[in-house]
C-alpha atoms as a PDB file:
ATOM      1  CA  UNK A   1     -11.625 -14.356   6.200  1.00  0.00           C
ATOM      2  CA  UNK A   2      -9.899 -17.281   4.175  1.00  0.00           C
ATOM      3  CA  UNK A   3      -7.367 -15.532   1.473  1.00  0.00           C
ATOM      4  CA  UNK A   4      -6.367 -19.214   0.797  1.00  0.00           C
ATOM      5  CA  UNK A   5      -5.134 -19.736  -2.652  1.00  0.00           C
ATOM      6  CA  UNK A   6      -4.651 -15.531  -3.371  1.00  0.00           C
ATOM      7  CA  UNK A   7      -1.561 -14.122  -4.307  1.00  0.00           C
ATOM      8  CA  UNK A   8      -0.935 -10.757  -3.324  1.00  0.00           C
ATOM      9  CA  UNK A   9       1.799  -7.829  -3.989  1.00  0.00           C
ATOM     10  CA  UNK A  10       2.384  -5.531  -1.553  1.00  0.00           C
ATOM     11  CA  UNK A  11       4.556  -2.458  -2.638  1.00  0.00           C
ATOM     12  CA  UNK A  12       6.355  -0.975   0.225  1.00  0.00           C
ATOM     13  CA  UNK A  13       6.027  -4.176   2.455  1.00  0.00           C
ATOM     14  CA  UNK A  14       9.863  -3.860   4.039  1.00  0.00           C
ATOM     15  CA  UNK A  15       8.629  -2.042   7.522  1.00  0.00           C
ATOM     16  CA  UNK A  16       5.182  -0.709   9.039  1.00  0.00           C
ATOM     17  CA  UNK A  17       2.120  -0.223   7.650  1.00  0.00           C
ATOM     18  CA  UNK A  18       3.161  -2.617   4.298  1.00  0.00           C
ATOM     19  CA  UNK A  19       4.886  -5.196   6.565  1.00  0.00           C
ATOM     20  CA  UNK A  20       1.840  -5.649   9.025  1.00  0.00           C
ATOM     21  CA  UNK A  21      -0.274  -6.076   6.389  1.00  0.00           C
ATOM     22  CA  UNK A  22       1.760  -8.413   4.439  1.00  0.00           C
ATOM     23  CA  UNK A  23       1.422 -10.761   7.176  1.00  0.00           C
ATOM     24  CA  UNK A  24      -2.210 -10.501   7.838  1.00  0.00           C
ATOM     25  CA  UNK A  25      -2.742 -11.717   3.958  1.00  0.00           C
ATOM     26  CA  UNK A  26      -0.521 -14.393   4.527  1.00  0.00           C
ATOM     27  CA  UNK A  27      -2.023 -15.120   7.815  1.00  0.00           C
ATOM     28  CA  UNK A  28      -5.344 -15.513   5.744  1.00  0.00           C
ATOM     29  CA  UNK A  29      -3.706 -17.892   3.406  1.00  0.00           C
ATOM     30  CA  UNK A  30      -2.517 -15.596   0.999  1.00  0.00           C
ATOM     31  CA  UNK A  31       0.750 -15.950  -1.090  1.00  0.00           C
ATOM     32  CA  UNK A  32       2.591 -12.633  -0.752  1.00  0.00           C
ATOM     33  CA  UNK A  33       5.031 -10.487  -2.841  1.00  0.00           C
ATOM     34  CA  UNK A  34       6.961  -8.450  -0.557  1.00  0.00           C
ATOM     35  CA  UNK A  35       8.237  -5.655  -2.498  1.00  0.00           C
ATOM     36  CA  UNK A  36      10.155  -2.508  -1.836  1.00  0.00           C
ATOM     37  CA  UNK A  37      13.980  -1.065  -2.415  1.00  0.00           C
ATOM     38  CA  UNK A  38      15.024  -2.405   1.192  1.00  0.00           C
ATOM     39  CA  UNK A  39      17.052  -4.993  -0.032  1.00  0.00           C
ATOM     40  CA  UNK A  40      19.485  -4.440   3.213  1.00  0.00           C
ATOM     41  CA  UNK A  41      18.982  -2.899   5.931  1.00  0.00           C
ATOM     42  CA  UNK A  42      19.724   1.116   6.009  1.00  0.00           C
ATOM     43  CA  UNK A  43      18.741   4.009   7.734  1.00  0.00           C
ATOM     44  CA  UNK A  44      15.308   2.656   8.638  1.00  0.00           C
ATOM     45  CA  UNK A  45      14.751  -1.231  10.047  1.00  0.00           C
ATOM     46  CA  UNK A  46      13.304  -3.741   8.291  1.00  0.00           C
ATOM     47  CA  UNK A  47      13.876  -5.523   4.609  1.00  0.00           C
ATOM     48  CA  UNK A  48      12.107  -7.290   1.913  1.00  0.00           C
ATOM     49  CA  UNK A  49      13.902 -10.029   3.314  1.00  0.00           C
ATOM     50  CA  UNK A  50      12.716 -10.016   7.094  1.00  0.00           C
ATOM     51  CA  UNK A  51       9.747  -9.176   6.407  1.00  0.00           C
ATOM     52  CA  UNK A  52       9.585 -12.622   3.780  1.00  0.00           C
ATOM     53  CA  UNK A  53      11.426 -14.731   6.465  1.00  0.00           C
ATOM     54  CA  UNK A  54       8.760 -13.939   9.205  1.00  0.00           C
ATOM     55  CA  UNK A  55       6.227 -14.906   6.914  1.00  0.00           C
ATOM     56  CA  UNK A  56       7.678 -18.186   6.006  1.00  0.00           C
ATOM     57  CA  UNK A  57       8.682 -19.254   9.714  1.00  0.00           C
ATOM     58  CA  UNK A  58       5.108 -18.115  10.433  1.00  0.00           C
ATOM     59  CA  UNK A  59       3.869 -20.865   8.510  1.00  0.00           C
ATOM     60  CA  UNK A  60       2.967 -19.003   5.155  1.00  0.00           C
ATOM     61  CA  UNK A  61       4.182 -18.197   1.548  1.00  0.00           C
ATOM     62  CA  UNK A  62       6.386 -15.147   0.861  1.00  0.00           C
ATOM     63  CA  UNK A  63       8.559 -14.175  -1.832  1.00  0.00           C
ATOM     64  CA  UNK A  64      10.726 -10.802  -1.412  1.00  0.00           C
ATOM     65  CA  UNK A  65      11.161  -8.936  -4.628  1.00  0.00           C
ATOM     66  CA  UNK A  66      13.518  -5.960  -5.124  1.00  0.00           C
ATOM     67  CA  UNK A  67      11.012  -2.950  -6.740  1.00  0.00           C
ATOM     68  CA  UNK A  68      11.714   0.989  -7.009  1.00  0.00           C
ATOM     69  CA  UNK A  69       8.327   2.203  -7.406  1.00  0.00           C
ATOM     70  CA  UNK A  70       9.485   5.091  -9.216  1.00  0.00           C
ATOM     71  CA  UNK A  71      11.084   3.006 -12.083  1.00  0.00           C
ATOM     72  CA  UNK A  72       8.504   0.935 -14.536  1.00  0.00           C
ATOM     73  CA  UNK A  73      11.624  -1.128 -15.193  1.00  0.00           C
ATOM     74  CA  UNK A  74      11.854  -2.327 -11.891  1.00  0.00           C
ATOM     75  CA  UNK A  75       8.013  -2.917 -11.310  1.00  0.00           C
ATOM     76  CA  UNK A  76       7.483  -5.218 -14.347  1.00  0.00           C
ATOM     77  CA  UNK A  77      10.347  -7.136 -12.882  1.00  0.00           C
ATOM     78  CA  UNK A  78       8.921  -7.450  -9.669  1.00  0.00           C
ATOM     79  CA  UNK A  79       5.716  -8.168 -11.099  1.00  0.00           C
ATOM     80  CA  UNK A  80       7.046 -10.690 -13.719  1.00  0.00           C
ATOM     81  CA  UNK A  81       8.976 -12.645 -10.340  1.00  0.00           C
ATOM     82  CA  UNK A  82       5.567 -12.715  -8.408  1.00  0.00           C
ATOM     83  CA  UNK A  83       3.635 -14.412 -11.454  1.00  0.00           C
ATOM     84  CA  UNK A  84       6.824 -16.664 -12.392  1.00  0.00           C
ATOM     85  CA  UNK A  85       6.669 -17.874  -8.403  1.00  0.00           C
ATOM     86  CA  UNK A  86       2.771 -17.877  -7.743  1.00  0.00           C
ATOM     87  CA  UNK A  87       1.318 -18.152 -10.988  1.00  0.00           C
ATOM     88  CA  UNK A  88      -0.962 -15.006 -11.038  1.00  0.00           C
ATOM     89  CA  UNK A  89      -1.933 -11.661  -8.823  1.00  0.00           C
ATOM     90  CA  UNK A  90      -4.929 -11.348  -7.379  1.00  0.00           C
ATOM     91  CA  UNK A  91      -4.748  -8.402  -5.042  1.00  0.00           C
ATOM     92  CA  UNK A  92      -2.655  -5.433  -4.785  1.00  0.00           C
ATOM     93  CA  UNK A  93      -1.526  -3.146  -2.049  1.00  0.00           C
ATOM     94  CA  UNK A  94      -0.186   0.350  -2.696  1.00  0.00           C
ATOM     95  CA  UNK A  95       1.660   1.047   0.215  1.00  0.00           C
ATOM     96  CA  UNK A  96       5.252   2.324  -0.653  1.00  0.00           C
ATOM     97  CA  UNK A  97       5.193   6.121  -0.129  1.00  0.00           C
ATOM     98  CA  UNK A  98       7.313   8.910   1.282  1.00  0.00           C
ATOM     99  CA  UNK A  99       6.991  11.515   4.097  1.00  0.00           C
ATOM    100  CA  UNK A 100       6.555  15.303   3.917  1.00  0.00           C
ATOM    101  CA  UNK A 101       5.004  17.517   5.980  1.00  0.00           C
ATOM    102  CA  UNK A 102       6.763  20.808   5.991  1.00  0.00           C
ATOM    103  CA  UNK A 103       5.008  24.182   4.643  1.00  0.00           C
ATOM    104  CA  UNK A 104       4.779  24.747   0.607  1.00  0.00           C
ATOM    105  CA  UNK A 105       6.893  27.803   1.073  1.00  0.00           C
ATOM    106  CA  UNK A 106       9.581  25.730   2.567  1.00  0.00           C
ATOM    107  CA  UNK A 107       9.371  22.624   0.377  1.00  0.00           C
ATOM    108  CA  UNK A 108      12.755  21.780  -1.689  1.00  0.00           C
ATOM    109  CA  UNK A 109      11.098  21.045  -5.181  1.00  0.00           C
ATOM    110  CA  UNK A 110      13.586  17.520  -4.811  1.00  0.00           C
ATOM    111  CA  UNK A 111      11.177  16.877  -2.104  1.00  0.00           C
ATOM    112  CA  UNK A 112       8.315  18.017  -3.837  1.00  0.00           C
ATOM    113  CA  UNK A 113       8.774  15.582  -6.989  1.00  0.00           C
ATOM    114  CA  UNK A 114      10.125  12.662  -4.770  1.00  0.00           C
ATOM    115  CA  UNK A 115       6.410  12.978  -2.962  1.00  0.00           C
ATOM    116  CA  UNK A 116       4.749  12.569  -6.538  1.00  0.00           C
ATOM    117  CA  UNK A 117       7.254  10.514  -7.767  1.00  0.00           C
ATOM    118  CA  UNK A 118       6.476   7.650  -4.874  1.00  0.00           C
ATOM    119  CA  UNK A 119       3.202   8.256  -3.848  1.00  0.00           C
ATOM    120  CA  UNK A 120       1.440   9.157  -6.955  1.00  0.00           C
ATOM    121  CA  UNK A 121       3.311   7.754 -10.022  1.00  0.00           C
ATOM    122  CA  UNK A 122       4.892   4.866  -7.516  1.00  0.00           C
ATOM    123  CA  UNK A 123       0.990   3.990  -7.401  1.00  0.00           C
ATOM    124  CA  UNK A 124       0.347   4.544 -10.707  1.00  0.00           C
ATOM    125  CA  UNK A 125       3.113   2.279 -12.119  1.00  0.00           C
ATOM    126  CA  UNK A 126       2.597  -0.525  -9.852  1.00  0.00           C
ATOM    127  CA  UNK A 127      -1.168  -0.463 -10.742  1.00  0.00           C
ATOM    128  CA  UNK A 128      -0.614  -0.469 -14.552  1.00  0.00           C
ATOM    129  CA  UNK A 129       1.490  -3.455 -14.051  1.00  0.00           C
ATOM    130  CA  UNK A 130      -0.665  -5.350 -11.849  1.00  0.00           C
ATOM    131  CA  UNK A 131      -4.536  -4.801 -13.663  1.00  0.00           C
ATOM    132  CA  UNK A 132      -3.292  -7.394 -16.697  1.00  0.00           C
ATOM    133  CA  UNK A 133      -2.711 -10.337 -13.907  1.00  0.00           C
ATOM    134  CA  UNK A 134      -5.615 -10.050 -11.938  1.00  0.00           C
ATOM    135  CA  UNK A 135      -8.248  -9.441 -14.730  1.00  0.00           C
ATOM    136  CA  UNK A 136      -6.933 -12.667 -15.605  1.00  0.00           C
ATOM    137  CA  UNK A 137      -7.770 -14.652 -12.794  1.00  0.00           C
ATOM    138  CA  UNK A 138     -11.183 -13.381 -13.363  1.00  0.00           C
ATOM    139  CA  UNK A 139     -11.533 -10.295 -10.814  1.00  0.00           C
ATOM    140  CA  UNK A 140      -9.691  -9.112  -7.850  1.00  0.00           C
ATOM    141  CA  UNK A 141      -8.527  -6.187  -5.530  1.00  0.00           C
ATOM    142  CA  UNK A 142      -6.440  -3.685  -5.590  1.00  0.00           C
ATOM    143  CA  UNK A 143      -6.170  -0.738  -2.783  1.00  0.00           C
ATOM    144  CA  UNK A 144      -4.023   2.242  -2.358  1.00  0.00           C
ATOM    145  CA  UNK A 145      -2.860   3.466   1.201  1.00  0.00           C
ATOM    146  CA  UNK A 146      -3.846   7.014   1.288  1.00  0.00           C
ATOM    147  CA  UNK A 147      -4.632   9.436   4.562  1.00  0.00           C
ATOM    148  CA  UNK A 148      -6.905  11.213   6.169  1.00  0.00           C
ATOM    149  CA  UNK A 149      -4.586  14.587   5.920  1.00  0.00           C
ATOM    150  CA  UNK A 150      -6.283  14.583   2.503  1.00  0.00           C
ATOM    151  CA  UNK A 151      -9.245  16.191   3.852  1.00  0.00           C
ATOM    152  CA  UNK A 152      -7.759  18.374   6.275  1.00  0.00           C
ATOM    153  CA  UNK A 153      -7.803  21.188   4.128  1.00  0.00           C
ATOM    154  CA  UNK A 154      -8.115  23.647   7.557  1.00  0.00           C
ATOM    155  CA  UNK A 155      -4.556  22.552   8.431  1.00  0.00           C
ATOM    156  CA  UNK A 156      -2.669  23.714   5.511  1.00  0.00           C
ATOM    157  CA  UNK A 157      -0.915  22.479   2.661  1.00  0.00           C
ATOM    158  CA  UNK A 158       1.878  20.057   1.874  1.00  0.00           C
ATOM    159  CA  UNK A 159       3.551  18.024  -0.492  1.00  0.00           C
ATOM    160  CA  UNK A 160       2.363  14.738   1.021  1.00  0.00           C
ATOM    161  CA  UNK A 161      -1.464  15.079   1.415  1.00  0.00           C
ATOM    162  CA  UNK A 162      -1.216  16.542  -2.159  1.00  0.00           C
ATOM    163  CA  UNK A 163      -0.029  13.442  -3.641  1.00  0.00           C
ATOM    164  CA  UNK A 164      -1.797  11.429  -1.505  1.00  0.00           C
ATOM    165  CA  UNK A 165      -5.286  13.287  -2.668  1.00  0.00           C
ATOM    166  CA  UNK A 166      -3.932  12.933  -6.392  1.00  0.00           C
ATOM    167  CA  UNK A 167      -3.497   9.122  -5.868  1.00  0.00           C
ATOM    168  CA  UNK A 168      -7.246   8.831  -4.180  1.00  0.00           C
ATOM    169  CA  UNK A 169      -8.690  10.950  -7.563  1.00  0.00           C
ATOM    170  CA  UNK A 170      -6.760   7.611  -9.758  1.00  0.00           C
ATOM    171  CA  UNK A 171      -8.266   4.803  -7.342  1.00  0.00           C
ATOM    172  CA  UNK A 172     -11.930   6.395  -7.713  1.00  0.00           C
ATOM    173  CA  UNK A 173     -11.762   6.771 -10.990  1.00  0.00           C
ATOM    174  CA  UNK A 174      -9.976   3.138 -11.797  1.00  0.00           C
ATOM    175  CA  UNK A 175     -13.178   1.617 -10.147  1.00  0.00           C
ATOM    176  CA  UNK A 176     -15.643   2.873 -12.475  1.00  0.00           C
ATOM    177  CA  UNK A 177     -13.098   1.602 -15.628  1.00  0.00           C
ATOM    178  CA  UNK A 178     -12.439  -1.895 -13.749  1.00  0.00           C
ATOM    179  CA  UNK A 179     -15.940  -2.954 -13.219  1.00  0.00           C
ATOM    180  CA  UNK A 180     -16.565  -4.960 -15.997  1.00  0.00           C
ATOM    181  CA  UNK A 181     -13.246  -6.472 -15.293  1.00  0.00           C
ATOM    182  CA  UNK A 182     -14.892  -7.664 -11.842  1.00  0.00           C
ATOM    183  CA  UNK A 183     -12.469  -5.425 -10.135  1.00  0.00           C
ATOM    184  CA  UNK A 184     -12.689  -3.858  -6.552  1.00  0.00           C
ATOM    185  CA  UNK A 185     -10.491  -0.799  -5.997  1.00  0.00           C
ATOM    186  CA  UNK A 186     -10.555   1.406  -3.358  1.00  0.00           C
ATOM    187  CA  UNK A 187      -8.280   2.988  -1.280  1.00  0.00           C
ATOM    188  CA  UNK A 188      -7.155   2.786   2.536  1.00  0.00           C
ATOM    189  CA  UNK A 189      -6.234   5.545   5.581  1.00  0.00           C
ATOM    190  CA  UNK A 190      -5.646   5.178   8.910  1.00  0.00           C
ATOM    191  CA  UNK A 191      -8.241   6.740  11.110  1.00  0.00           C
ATOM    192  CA  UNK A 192      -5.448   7.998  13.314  1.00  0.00           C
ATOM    193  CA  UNK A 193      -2.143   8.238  13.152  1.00  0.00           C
ATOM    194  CA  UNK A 194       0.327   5.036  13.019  1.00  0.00           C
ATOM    195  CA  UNK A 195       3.605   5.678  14.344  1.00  0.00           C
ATOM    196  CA  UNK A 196       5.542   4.043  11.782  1.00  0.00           C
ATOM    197  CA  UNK A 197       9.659   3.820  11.197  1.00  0.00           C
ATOM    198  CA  UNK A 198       8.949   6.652   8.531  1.00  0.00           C
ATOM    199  CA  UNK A 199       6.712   8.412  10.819  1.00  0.00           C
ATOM    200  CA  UNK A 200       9.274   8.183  13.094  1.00  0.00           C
ATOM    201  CA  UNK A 201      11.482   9.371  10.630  1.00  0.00           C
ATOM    202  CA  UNK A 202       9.735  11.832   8.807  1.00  0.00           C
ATOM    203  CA  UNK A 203       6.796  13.349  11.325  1.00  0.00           C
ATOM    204  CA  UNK A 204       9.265  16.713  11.970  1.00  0.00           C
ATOM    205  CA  UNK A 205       8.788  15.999  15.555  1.00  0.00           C
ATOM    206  CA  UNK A 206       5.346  16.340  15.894  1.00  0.00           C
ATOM    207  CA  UNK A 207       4.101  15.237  18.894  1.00  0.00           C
ATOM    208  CA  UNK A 208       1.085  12.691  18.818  1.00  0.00           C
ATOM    209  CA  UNK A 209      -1.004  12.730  21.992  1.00  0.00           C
ATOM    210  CA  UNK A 210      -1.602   8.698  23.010  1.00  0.00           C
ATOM    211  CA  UNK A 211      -5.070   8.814  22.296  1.00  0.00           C
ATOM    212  CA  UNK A 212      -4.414   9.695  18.658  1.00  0.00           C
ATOM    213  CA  UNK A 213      -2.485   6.873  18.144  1.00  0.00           C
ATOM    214  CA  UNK A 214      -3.418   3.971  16.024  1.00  0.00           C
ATOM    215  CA  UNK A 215      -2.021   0.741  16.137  1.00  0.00           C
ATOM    216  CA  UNK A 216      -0.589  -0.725  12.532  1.00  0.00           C
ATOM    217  CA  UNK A 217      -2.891  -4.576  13.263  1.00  0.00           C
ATOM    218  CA  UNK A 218      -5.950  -1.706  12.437  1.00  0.00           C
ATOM    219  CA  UNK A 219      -4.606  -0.960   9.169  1.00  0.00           C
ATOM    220  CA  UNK A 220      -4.019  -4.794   8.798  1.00  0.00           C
ATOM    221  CA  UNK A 221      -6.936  -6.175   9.893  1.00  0.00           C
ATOM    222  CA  UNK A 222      -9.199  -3.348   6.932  1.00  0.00           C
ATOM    223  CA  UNK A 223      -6.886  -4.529   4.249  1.00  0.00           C
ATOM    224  CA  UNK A 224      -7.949  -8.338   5.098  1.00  0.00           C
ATOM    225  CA  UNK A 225     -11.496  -7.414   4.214  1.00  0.00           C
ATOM    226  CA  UNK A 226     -10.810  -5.593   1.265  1.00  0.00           C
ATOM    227  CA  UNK A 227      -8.288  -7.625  -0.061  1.00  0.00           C
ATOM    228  CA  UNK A 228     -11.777 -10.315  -0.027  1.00  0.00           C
ATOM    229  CA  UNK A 229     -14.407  -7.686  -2.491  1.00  0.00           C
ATOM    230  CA  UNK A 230     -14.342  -7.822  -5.840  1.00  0.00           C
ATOM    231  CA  UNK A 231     -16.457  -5.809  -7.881  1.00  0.00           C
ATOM    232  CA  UNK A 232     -19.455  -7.680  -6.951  1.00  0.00           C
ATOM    233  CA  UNK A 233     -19.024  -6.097  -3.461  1.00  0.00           C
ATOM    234  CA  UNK A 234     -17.304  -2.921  -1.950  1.00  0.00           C
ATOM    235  CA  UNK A 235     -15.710  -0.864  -4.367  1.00  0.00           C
ATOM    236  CA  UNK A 236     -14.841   3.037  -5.070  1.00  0.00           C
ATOM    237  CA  UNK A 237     -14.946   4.063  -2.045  1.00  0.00           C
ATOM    238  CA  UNK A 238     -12.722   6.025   0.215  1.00  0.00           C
ATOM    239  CA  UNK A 239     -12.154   3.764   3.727  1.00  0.00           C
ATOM    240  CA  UNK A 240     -11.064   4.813   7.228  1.00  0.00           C
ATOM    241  CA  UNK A 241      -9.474   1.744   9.418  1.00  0.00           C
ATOM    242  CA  UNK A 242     -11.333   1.950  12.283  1.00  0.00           C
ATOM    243  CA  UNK A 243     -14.447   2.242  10.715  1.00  0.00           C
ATOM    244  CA  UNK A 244     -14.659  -0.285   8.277  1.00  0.00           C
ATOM    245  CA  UNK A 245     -17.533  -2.765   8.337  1.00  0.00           C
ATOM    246  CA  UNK A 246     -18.458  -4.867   5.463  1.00  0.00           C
END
């Protein structure tokens, strides 16, 4: 499961899901971008700069890079630092994203937009800026975080899964227009629910029985393996932690 010699970018790597799997790449001998806003620490734990130290004293290669998803300034900087430091990008993570899970009636549009804004155009920006570096080293892999809520259609509506859907319709169709480019894009869920610092945060106090619980290394362990494809192997498809095999 050798990464050795990679370099990957992981948006939203400061705390949980994008942390853990930050240091499974570099675990595998990947060189890793850590990038997100958390430049110190606020409401939430956890910085682009903890998360980079624990890499390093782990034994592996991390550079933490300041990046607002929302802002295409701030991406090409981040992604201009990453290729200045390691030379290239040859996988992608689009993890940063925002919580919201309160009824469409009840949704402040601020909270609306700031759901698209992250978790759809966050994705979309960070992907537009990464696809030049890694058809350049030939073929790579880039995968969104998405979650299973998007097919939960029986439980309602909400400005989260809605992005979250919006962002799976851009990875399936990227897939088919990266091909020739040798590729691999596909996008990641948790089976079950990880009870992340913005889960924490954000879950309006929904209670998670133990058995639905997930633990992030699941998360971390699927990314390994489809950090690995390139177009010559899994691609456009839809994947579920717990049930990956490849």
């Amino acid at each position: 499961m050798s990464l050795s010699g990679k370099v990957a970018f992981v948006a939203g790597a400061s705390r949980g899901i994008g942390a853990t799997i930050a240091k499974a790449l570099a675990a595998q001998g990947a060189s890793v971008a850590v990038a997100a806003r958390s430049e110190e620490r606020g409401k939430l734990p956890g910085t682009i700069g903890s998360v980079a130290d624990a890499i390093v004293s782990a034994g592996g290669r991390a550079l933490p890079v300041s990046c607002d998803v929302t802002s295409e300034e701030s991406v090409t900087a981040a992604v201009d630092a990453t290729v200045a430091e390691f030379g290239g990008i040859d996988v992608l993570v689009a993890n940063a994203g925002v919580l919201w899970l309160g009824p469409i009636e009840s949704t402040p549009l601020k909270r609306w937009q700031l759901c698209l804004d992250v978790n759809l155009t966050g994705v979309f920006l960070v992907t537009k800026a990464v696809i030049p570096h890694v058809r350049a080293r030939g073929g790579g892999s880039m995968l969104a975080i998405t979650t299973t809520g998007v097919g939960m259609v029986d439980s309602g509506a909400n400005a989260y899964w809605v992005s979250k859907a919006a962002a799976e319709r851009l990875y399936l169709g990227l897939a088919a227009d990266l091909k020739v480019d040798n590729i691999a894009v596909n996008c990641l869920s948790p089976s079950r629910v990880v009870l992340t610092e913005g889960w924490q945060a954000g879950g309006g106090g929904v209670e998670i029985p133990p058995e639905m619980v997930e633990p992030p290394e699941a998360m971390a362990n699927a990314a390994v393996l489809l950090a690995q494809q390139d177009a010559g192997g899994t691609t456009g498809t839809i994947q579920r932690s717990e049930e990956l095999t490849l």
